[in-house]
N, C-alpha and C. Protein backbone atom coordinates (compact mmCIF):
# COMPACT_ATOMS: atom_id res chain seq x y z
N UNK A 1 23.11 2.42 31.60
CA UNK A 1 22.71 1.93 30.30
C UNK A 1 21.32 2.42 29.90
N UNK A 2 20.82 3.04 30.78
CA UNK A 2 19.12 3.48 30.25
C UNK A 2 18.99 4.63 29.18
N UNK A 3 20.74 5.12 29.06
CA UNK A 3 20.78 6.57 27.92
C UNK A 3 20.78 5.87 26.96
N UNK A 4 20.94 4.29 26.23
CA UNK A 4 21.56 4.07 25.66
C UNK A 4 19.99 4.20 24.51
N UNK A 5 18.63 3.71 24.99
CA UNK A 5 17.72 3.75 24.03
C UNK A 5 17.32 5.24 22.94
N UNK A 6 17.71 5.82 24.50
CA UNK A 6 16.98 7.38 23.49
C UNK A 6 18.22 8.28 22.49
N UNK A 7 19.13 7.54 22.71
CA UNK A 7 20.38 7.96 22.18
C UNK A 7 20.18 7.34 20.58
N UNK A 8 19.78 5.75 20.89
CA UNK A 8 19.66 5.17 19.53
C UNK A 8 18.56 5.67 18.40
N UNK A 9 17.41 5.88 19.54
CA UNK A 9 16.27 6.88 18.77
C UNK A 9 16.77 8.10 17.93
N UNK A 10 17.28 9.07 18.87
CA UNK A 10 17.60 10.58 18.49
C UNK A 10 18.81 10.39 17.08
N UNK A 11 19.57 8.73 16.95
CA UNK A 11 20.61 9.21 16.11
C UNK A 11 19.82 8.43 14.76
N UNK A 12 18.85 7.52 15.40
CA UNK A 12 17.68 6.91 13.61
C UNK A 12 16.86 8.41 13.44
N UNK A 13 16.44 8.92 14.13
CA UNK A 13 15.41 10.00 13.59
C UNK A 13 16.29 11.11 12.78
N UNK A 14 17.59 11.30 13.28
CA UNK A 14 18.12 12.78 12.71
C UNK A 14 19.09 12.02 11.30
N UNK A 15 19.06 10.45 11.68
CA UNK A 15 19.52 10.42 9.71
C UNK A 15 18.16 10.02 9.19
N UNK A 16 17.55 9.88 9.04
CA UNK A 16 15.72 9.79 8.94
C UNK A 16 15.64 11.10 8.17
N UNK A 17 15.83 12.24 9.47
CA UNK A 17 15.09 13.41 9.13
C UNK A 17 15.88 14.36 8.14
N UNK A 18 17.39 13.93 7.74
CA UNK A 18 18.25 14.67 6.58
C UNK A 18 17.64 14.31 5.84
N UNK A 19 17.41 13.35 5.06
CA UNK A 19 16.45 12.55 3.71
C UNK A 19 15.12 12.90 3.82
N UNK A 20 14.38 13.27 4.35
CA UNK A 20 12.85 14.22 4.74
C UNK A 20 13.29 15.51 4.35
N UNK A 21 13.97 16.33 4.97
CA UNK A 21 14.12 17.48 4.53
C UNK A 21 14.72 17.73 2.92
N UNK A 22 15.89 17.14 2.76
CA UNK A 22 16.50 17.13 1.45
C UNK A 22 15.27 16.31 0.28
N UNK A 23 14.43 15.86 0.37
CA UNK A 23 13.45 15.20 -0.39
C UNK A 23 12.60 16.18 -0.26
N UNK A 24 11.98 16.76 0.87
CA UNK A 24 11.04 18.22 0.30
C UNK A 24 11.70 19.39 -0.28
N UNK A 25 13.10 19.75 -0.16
CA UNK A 25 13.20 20.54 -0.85
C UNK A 25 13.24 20.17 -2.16
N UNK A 26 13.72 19.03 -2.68
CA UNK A 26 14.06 18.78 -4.04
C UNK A 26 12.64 18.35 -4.77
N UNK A 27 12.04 18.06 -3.91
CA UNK A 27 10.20 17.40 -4.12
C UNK A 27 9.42 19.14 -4.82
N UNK A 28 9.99 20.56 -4.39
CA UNK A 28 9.24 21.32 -4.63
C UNK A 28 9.74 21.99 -5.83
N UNK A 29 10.89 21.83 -6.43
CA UNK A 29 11.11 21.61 -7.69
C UNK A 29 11.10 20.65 -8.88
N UNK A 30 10.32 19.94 -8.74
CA UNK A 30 10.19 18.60 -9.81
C UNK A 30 8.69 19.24 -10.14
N UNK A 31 8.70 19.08 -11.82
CA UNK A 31 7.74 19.40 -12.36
C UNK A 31 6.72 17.85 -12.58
N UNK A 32 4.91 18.35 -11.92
CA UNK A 32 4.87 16.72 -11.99
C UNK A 32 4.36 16.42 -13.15
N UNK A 33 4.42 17.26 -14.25
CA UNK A 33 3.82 17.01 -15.90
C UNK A 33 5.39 16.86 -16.76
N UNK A 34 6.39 16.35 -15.78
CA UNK A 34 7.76 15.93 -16.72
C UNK A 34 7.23 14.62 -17.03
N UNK A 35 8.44 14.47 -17.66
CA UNK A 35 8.34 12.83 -18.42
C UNK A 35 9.30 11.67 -17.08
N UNK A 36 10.18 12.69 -16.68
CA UNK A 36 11.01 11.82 -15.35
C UNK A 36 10.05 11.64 -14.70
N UNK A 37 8.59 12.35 -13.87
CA UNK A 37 7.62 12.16 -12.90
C UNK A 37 7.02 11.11 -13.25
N UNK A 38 6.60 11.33 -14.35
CA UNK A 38 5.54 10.10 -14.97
C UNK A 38 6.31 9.33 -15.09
N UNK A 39 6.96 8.41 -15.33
CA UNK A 39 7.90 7.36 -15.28
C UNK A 39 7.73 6.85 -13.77
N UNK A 40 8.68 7.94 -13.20
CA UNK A 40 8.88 7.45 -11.83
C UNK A 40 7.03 7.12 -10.97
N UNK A 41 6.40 7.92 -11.40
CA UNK A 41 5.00 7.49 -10.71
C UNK A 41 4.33 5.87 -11.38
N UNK A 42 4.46 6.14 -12.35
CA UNK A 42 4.45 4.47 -13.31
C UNK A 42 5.28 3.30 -12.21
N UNK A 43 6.29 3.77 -12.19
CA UNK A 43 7.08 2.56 -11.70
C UNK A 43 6.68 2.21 -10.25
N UNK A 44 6.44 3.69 -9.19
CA UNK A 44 5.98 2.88 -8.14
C UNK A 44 4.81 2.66 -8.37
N UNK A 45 3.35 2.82 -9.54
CA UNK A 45 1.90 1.88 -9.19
C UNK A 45 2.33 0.90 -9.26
N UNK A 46 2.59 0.32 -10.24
CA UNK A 46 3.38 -1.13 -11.06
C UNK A 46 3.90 -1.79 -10.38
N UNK A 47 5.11 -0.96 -8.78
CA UNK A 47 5.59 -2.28 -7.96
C UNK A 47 3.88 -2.59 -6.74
N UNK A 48 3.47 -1.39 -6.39
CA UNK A 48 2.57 -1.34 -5.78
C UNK A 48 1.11 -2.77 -6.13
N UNK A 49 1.23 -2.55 -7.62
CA UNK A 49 0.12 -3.93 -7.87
C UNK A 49 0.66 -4.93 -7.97
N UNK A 50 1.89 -5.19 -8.64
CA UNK A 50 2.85 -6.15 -7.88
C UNK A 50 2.39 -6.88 -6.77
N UNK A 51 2.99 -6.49 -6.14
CA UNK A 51 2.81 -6.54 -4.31
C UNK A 51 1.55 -7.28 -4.35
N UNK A 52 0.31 -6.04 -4.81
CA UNK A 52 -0.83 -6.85 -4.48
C UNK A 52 -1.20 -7.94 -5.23
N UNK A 53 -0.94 -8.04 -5.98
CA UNK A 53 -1.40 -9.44 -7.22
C UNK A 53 -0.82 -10.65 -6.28
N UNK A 54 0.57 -10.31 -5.87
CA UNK A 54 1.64 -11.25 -4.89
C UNK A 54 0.43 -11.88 -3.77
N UNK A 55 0.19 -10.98 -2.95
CA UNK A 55 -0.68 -11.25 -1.85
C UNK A 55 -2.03 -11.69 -2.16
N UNK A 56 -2.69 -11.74 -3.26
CA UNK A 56 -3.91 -12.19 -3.83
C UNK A 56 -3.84 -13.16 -3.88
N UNK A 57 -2.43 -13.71 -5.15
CA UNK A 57 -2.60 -15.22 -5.69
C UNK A 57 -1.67 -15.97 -4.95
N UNK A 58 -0.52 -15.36 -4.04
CA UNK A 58 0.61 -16.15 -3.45
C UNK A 58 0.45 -16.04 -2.26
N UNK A 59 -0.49 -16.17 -1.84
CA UNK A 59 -0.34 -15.56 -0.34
C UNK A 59 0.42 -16.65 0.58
N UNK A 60 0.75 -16.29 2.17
CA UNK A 60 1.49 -16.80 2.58
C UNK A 60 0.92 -16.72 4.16
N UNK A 61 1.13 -17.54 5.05
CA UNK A 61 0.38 -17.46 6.41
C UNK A 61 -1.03 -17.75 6.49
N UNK A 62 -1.76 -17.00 7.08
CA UNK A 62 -3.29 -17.11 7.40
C UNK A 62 -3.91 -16.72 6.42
N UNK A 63 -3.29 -16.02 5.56
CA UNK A 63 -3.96 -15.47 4.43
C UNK A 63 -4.12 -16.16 3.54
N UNK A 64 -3.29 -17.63 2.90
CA UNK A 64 -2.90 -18.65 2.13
C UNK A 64 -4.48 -20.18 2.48
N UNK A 65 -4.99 -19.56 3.59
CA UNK A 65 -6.12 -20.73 3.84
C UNK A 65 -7.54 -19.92 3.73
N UNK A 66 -7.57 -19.04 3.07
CA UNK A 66 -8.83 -18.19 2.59
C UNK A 66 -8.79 -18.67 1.16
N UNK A 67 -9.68 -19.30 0.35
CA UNK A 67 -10.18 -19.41 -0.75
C UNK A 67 -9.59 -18.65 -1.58
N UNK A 68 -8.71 -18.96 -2.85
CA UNK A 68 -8.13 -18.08 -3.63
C UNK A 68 -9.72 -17.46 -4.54
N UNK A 69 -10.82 -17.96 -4.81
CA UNK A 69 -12.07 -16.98 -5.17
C UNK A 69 -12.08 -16.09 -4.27
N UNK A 70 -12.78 -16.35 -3.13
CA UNK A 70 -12.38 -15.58 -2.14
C UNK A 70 -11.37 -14.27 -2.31
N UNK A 71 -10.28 -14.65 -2.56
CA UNK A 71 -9.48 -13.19 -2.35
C UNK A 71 -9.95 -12.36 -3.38
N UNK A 72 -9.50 -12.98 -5.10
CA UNK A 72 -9.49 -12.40 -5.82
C UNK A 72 -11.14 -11.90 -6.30
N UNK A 73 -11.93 -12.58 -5.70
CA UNK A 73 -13.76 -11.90 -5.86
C UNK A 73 -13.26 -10.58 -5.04
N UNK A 74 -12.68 -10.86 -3.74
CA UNK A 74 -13.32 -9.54 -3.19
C UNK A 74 -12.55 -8.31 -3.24
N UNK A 75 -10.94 -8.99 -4.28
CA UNK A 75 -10.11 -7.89 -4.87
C UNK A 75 -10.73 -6.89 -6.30
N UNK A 76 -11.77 -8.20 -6.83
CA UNK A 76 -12.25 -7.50 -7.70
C UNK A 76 -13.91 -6.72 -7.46
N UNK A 77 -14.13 -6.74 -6.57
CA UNK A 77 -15.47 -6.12 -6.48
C UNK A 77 -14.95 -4.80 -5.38
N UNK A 78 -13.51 -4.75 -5.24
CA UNK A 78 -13.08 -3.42 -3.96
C UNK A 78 -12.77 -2.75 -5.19
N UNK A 79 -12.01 -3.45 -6.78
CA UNK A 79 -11.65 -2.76 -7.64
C UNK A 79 -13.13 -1.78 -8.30
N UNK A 80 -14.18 -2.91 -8.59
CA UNK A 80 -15.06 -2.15 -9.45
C UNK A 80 -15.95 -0.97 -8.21
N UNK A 81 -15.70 -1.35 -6.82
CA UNK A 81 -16.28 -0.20 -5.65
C UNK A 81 -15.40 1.32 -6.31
N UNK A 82 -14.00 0.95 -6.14
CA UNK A 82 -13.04 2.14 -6.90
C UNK A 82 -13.55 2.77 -7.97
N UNK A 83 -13.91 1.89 -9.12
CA UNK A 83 -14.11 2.85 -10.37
C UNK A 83 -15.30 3.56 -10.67
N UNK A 84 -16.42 2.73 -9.75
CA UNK A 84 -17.64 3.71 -9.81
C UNK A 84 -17.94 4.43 -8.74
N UNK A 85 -16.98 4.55 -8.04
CA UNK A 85 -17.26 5.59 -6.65
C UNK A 85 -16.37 7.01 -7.23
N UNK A 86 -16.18 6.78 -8.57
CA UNK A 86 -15.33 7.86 -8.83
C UNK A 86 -13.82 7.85 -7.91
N UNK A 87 -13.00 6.54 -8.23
CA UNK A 87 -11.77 6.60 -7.92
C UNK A 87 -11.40 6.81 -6.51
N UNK A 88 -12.61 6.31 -5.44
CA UNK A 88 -12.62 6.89 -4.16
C UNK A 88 -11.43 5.43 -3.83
N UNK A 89 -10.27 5.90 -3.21
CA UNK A 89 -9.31 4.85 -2.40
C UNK A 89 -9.99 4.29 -1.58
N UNK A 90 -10.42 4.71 -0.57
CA UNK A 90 -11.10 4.53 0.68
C UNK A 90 -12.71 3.59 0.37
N UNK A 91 -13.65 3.77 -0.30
CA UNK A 91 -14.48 2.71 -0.67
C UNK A 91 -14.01 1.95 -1.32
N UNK A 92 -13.19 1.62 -2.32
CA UNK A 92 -12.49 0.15 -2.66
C UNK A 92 -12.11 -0.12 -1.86
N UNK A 93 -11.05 0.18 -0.73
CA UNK A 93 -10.23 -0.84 -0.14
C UNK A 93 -11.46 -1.42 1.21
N UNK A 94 -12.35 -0.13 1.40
CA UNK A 94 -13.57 -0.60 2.74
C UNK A 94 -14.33 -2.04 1.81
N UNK A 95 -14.97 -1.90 0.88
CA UNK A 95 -15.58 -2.75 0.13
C UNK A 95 -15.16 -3.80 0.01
N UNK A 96 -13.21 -4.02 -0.20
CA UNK A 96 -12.40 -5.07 -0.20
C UNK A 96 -12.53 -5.95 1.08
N UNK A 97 -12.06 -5.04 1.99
CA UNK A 97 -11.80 -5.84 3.34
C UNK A 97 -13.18 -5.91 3.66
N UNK A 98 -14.44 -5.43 3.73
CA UNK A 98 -15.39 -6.41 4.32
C UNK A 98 -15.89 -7.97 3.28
N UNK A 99 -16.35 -7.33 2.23
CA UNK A 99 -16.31 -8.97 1.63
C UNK A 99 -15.51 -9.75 2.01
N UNK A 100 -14.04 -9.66 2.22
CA UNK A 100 -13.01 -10.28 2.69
C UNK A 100 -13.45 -11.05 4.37
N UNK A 101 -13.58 -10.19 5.14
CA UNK A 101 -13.80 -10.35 6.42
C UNK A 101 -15.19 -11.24 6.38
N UNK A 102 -15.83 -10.68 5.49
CA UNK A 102 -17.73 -11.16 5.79
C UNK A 102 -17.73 -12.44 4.93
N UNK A 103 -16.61 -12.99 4.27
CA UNK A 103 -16.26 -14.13 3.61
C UNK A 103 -15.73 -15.60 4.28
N UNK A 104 -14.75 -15.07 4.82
CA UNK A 104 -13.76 -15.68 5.90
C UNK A 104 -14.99 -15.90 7.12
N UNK A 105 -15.91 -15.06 7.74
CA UNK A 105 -16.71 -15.41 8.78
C UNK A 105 -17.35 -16.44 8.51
N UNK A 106 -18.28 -16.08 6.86
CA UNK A 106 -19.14 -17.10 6.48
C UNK A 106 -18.84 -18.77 6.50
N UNK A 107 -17.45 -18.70 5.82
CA UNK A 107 -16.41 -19.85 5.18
C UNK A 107 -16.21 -21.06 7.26
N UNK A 108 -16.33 -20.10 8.03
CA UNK A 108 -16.10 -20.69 9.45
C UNK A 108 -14.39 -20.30 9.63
């Protein structure tokens, strides 16, 4: 029975890896100044802030006993880190999670 793991691996990775390949080829013909791109890029930010608005104001677990100021201060000061760092991902979300973290320490 010890074939049985890498067997299960090798048969998730190679239907995995048909949809990887068939998505880059079809990925290098899509024009990304169509109107189908923009749509489709619209739709996943939109579920993407979704999500996060979800986890801001609904949170659930350990995250649900942090101060809803708390979240949403330090969602909005990772946002305004974003817009004047010149759209940097990486300093909003660093800016986010330490207020976050350096909040939660303070709070006990």
């Amino acid at each position: 029975m010890s074939w049985s793991l890498p067997v299960i691996i090798l048969a998730a990775a190679a239907v995995s890896d048909v949809w990887r390949v068939l998505g880059a080829l079809v990925s290098a013909r899509i024009d990304e100044n169509s109107t189908a791109f923009r749509l489709v890029r619209c739709i996943a930010t939109a579920l993407i802030a979704a999500i996060l608005a979800r986890l801001v104001l609904y949170p659930t677990g350990l995250l649900s006993e942090i101060p809803a100021s708390l979240r949403v201060g330090s969602m909005a000061a990772g946002f305004a880190a974003y817009w004047f760092a010149g759209r940097s991902m990486v300093l909003g979300t660093l800016v986010c999670e330490a207020l976050l973290v350096v909040g939660v320490w303070w709070l006990g």
